[in-house]
Protein backbone atom coordinates (compact mmCIF):
# COMPACT_ATOMS: atom_id res chain seq x y z
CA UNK A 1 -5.86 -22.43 3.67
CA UNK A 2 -7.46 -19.18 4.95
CA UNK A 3 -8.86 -17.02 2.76
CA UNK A 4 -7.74 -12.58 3.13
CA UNK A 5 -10.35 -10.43 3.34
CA UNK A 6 -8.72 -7.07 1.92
CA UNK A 7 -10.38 -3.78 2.45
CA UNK A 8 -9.62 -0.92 0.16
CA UNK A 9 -10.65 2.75 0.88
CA UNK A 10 -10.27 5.23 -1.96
CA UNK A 11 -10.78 8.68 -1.39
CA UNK A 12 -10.08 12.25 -1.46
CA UNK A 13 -7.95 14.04 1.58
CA UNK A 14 -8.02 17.17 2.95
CA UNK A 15 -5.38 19.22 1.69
CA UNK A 16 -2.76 18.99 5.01
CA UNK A 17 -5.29 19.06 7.38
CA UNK A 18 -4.78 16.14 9.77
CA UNK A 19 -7.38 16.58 11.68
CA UNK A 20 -9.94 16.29 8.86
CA UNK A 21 -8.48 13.61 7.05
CA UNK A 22 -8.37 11.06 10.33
CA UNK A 23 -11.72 11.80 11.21
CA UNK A 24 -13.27 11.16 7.71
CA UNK A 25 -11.09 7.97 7.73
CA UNK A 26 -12.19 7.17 10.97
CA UNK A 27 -16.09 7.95 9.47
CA UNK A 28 -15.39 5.61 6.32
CA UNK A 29 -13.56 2.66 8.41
CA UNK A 30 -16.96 2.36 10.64
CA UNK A 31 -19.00 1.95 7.61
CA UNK A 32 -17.22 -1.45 6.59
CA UNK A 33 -19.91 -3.58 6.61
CA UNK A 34 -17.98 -6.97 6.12
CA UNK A 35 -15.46 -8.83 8.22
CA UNK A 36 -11.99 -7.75 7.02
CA UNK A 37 -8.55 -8.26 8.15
CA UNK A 38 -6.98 -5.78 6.31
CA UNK A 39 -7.71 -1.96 5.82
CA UNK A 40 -5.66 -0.66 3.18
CA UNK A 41 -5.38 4.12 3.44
CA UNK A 42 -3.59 5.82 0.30
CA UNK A 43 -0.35 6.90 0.16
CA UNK A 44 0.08 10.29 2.87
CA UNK A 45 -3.53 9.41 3.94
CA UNK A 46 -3.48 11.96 6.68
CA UNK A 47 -2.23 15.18 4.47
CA UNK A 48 -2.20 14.07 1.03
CA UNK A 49 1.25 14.30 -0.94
CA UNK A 50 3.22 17.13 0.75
CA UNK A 51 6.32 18.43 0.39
CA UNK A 52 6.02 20.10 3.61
CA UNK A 53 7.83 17.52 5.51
CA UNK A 54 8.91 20.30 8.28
CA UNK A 55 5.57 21.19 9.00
CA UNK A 56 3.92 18.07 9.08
CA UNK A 57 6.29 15.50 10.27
CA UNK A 58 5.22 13.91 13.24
CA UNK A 59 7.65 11.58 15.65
CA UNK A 60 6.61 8.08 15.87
CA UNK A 61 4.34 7.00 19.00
CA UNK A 62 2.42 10.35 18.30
CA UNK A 63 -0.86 11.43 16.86
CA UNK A 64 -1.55 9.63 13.45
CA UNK A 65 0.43 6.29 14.82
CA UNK A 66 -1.84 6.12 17.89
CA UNK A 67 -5.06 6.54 15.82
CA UNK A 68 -4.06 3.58 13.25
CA UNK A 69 -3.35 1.69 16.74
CA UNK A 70 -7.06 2.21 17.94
CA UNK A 71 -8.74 1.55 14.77
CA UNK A 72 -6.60 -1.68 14.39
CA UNK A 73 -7.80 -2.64 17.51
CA UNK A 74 -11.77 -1.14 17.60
CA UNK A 75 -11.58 -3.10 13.92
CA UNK A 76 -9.63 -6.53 15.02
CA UNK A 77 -7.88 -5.77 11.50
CA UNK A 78 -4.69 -4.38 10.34
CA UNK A 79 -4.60 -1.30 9.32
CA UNK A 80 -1.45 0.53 6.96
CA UNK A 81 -0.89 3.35 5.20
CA UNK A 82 1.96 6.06 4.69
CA UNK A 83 2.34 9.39 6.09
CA UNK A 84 5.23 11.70 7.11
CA UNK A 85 7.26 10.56 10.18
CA UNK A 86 10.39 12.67 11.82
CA UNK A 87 12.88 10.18 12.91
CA UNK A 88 16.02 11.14 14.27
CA UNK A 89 15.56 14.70 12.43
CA UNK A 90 15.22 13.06 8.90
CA UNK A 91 11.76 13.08 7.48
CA UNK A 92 10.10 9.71 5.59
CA UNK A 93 6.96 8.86 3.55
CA UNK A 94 6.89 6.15 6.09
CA UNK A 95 4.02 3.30 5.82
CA UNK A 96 3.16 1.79 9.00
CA UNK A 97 1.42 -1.79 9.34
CA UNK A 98 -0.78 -1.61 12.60
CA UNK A 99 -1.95 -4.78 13.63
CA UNK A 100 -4.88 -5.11 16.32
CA UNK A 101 -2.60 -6.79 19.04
CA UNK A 102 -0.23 -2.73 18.90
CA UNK A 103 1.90 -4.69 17.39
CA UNK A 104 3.32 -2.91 14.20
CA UNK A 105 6.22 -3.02 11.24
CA UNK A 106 7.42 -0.14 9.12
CA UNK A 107 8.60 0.69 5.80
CA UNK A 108 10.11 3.87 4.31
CA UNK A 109 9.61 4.29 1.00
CA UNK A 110 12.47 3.78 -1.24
CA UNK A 111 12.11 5.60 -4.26
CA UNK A 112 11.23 9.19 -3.80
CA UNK A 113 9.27 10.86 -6.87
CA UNK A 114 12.20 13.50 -8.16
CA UNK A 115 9.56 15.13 -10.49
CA UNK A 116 8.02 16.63 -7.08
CA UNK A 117 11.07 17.06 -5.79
CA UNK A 118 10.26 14.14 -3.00
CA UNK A 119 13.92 13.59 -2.89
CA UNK A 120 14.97 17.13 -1.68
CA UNK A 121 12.33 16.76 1.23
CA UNK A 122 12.44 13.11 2.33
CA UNK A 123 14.88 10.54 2.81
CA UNK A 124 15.03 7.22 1.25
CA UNK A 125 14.35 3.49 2.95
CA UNK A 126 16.97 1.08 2.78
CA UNK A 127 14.85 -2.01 3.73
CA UNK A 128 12.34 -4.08 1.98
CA UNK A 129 9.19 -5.60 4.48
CA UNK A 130 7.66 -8.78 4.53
CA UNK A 131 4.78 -9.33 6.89
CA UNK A 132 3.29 -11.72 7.93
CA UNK A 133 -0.56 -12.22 8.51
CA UNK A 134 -3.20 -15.04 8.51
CA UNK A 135 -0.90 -17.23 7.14
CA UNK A 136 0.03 -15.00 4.11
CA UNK A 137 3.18 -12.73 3.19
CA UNK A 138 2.90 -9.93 2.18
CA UNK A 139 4.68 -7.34 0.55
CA UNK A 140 3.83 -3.22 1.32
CA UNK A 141 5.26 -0.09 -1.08
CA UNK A 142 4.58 2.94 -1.98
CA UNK A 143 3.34 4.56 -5.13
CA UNK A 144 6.27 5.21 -7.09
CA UNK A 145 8.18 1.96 -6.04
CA UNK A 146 5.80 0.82 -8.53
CA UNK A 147 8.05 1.41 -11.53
CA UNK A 148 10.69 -0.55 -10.43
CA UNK A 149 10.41 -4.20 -11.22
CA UNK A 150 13.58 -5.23 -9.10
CA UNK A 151 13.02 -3.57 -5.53
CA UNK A 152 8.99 -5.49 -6.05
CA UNK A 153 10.40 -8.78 -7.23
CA UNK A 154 9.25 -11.86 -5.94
CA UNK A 155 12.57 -13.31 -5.14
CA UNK A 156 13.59 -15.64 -2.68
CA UNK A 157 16.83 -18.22 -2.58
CA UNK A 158 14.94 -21.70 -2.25
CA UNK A 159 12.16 -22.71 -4.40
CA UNK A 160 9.37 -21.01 -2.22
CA UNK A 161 7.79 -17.74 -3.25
CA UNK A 162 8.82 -14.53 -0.99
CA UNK A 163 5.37 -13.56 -0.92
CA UNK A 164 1.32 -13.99 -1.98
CA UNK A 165 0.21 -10.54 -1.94
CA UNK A 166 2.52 -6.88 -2.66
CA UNK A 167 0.78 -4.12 -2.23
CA UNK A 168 0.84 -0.25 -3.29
CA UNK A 169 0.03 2.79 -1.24
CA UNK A 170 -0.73 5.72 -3.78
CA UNK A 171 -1.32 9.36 -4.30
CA UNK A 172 -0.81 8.65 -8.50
CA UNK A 173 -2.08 11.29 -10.34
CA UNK A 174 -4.45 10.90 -13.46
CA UNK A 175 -2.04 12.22 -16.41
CA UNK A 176 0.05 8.87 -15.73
CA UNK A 177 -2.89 6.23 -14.77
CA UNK A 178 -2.18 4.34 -17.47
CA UNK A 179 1.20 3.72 -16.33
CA UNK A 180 -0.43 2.72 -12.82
CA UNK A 181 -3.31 0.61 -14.25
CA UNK A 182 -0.05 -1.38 -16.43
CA UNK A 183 2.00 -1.71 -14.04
CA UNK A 184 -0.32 -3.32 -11.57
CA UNK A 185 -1.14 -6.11 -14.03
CA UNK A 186 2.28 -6.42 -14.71
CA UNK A 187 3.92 -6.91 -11.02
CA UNK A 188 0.79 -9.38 -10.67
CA UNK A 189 2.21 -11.65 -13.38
CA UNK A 190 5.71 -11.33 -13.14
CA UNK A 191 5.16 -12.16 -9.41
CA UNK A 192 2.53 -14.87 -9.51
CA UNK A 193 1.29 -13.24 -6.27
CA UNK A 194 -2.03 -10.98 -5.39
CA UNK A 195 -1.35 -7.26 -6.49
CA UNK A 196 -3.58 -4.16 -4.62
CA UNK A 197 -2.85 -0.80 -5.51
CA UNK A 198 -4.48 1.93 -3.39
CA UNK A 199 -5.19 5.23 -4.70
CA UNK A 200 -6.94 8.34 -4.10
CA UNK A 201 -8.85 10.78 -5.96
CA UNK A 202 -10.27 14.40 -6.69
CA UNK A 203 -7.28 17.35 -7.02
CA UNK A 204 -4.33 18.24 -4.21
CA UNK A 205 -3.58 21.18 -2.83
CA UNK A 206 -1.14 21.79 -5.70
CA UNK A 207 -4.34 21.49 -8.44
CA UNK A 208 -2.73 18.17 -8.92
CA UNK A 209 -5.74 15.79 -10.01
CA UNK A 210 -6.63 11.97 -9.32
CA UNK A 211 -8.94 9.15 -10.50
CA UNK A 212 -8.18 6.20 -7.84
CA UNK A 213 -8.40 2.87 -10.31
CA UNK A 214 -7.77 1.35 -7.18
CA UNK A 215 -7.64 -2.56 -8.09
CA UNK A 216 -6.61 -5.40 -6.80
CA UNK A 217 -5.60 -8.28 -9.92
CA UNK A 218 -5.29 -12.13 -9.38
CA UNK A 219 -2.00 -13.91 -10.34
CA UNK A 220 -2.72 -13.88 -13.81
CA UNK A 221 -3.07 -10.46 -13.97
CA UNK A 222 -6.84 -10.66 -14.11
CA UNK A 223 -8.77 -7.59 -12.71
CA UNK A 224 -10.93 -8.85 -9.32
CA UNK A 225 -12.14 -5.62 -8.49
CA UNK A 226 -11.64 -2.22 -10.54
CA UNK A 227 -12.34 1.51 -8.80
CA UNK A 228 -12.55 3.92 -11.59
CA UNK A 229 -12.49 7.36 -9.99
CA UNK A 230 -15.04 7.26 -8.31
CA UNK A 231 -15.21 7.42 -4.25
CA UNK A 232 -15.49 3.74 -2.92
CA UNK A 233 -14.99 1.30 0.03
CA UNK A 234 -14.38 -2.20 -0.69
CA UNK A 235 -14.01 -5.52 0.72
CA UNK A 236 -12.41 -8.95 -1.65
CA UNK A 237 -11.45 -12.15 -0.42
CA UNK A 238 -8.11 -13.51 -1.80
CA UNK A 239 -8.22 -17.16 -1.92
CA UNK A 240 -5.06 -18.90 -1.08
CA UNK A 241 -5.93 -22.21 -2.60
CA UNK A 242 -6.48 -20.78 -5.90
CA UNK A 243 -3.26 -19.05 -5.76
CA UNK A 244 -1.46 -22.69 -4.80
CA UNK A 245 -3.11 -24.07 -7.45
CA UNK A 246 -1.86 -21.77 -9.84
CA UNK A 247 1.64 -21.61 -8.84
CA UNK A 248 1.64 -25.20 -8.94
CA UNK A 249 0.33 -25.28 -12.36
CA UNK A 250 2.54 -22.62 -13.62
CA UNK A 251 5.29 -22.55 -11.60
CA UNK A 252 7.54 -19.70 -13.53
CA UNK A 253 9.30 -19.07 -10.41
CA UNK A 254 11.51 -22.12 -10.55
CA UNK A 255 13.35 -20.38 -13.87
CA UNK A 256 13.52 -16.87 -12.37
CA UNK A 257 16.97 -15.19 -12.49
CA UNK A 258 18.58 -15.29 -9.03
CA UNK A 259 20.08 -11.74 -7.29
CA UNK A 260 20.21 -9.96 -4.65
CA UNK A 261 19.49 -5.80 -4.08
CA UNK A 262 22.25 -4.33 -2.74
């Protein structure tokens, strides 16, 4: 089976400038050195984590979405991230998954972080995303979807996994990393899939500081790369024979309780 190549860029942004942040993304994509086929932007990647939804809302088909389309394409790689859409005058964190063909899938993110008030700005998604790419699924969220266990489960009605990789867009600030660092292990073993988390770093506009730990762990919940805080690109190759192997050695999944989310 094909191996993923998975590119992660943690960063700082530039406090609700779009301008700035695309084209010091745009700097940082170019300097991927390795093949990839995914390239993986934090959570709001093009203001950082805003309340002003008003403001910086954009419609889809506009600015931001047309820049992920060329550098999916100039890259031959997908390329997602979140960042605040205006559709049908209701505003989203919205991720978008741009694949090099204009081709692209969206998710809104679900659970809206009511200690910023997220939920008095933004509305919530209703629908859960599988893609799929290079013969994997995979799962996308967003930051605080993190916490809850049920809308990331692994859950499917035969006896085949739902997905191999889920993965978490972030702004996740450093007084709670060790919640984010946990957590990441955790929906890696309780999912027997790949698990990527995505944050940034340095402080918002709000004073608000972050310290990345950007990481992506194995099925086990073993750590195959690690970010700290410090500012990084990075390229790791899932391998989907190991995870076969594993889920065929282990196969936990079979006794998993069976639901549905309403």
């Amino acid at each position: 089976m094909q191996d993923l190549r998975i590119t992660t860029i943690q960063t700082p942004l530039h406090w609700q400038d779009k301008q700035a942040n695309l084209a010091m993304l745009e700097e940082k994509i170019w300097q991927i050195d390795d093949e990839t086929d995914i390239i993986v932007l934090p959570e709001m990647f093009n203001t950082g984590f805003s309340m002003q939804a008003e403001k910086l809302a954009e419609p889809m088909n506009l600015h931001t979405f047309k820049w992920m389309r060329q550098m999916a394409e100039q890259r031959n790689a997908v390329v997602t991230g979140s960042y605040i859409v205006n559709d049908g005058g209701k505003y989203f964190n919205r991720l978008i998954w741009m694949q090099p063909d204009g081709n692209y899938s969206t998710y809104d993110k679900r659970h809206l972080f009511r200690m910023a008030d997220e939920d008095a700005h933004y509305s919530p998604g209703t629908n859960q995303l599988i893609v799929e790419w290079k013969g994997w699924k995979i799962k996308p969220l967003v930051c605080y979807d993190l916490r809850f266990p049920v809308w990331c489960r692994n859950n499917s009605e035969d006896d085949e996994m739902a997905f191999d990789l889920v993965l978490f867009v972030a702004n996740w600030p450093a007084v709670r990393v060790n919640a984010w660092d946990t957590l990441l292990q955790a929906r890696a073993i309780e999912n027997l899939s790949y698990c990527i988390g995505v944050n940034r770093i340095g402080d918002d506009g709000n004073g608000v500081p972050h310290n990345g730990h950007s990481a992506v762990y194995n099925p086990k919940g073993e750590a195959i790369y690690f970010a700290n805080d410090r500012e990084e690109i990075k390229t790791v190759v899932l391998s989907k024979d190991e995870l076969r192997a594993f889920r065929k050695k282990f196969p936990a999944y079979l006794d998993a309780d069976r639901f549905k989310v309403m």
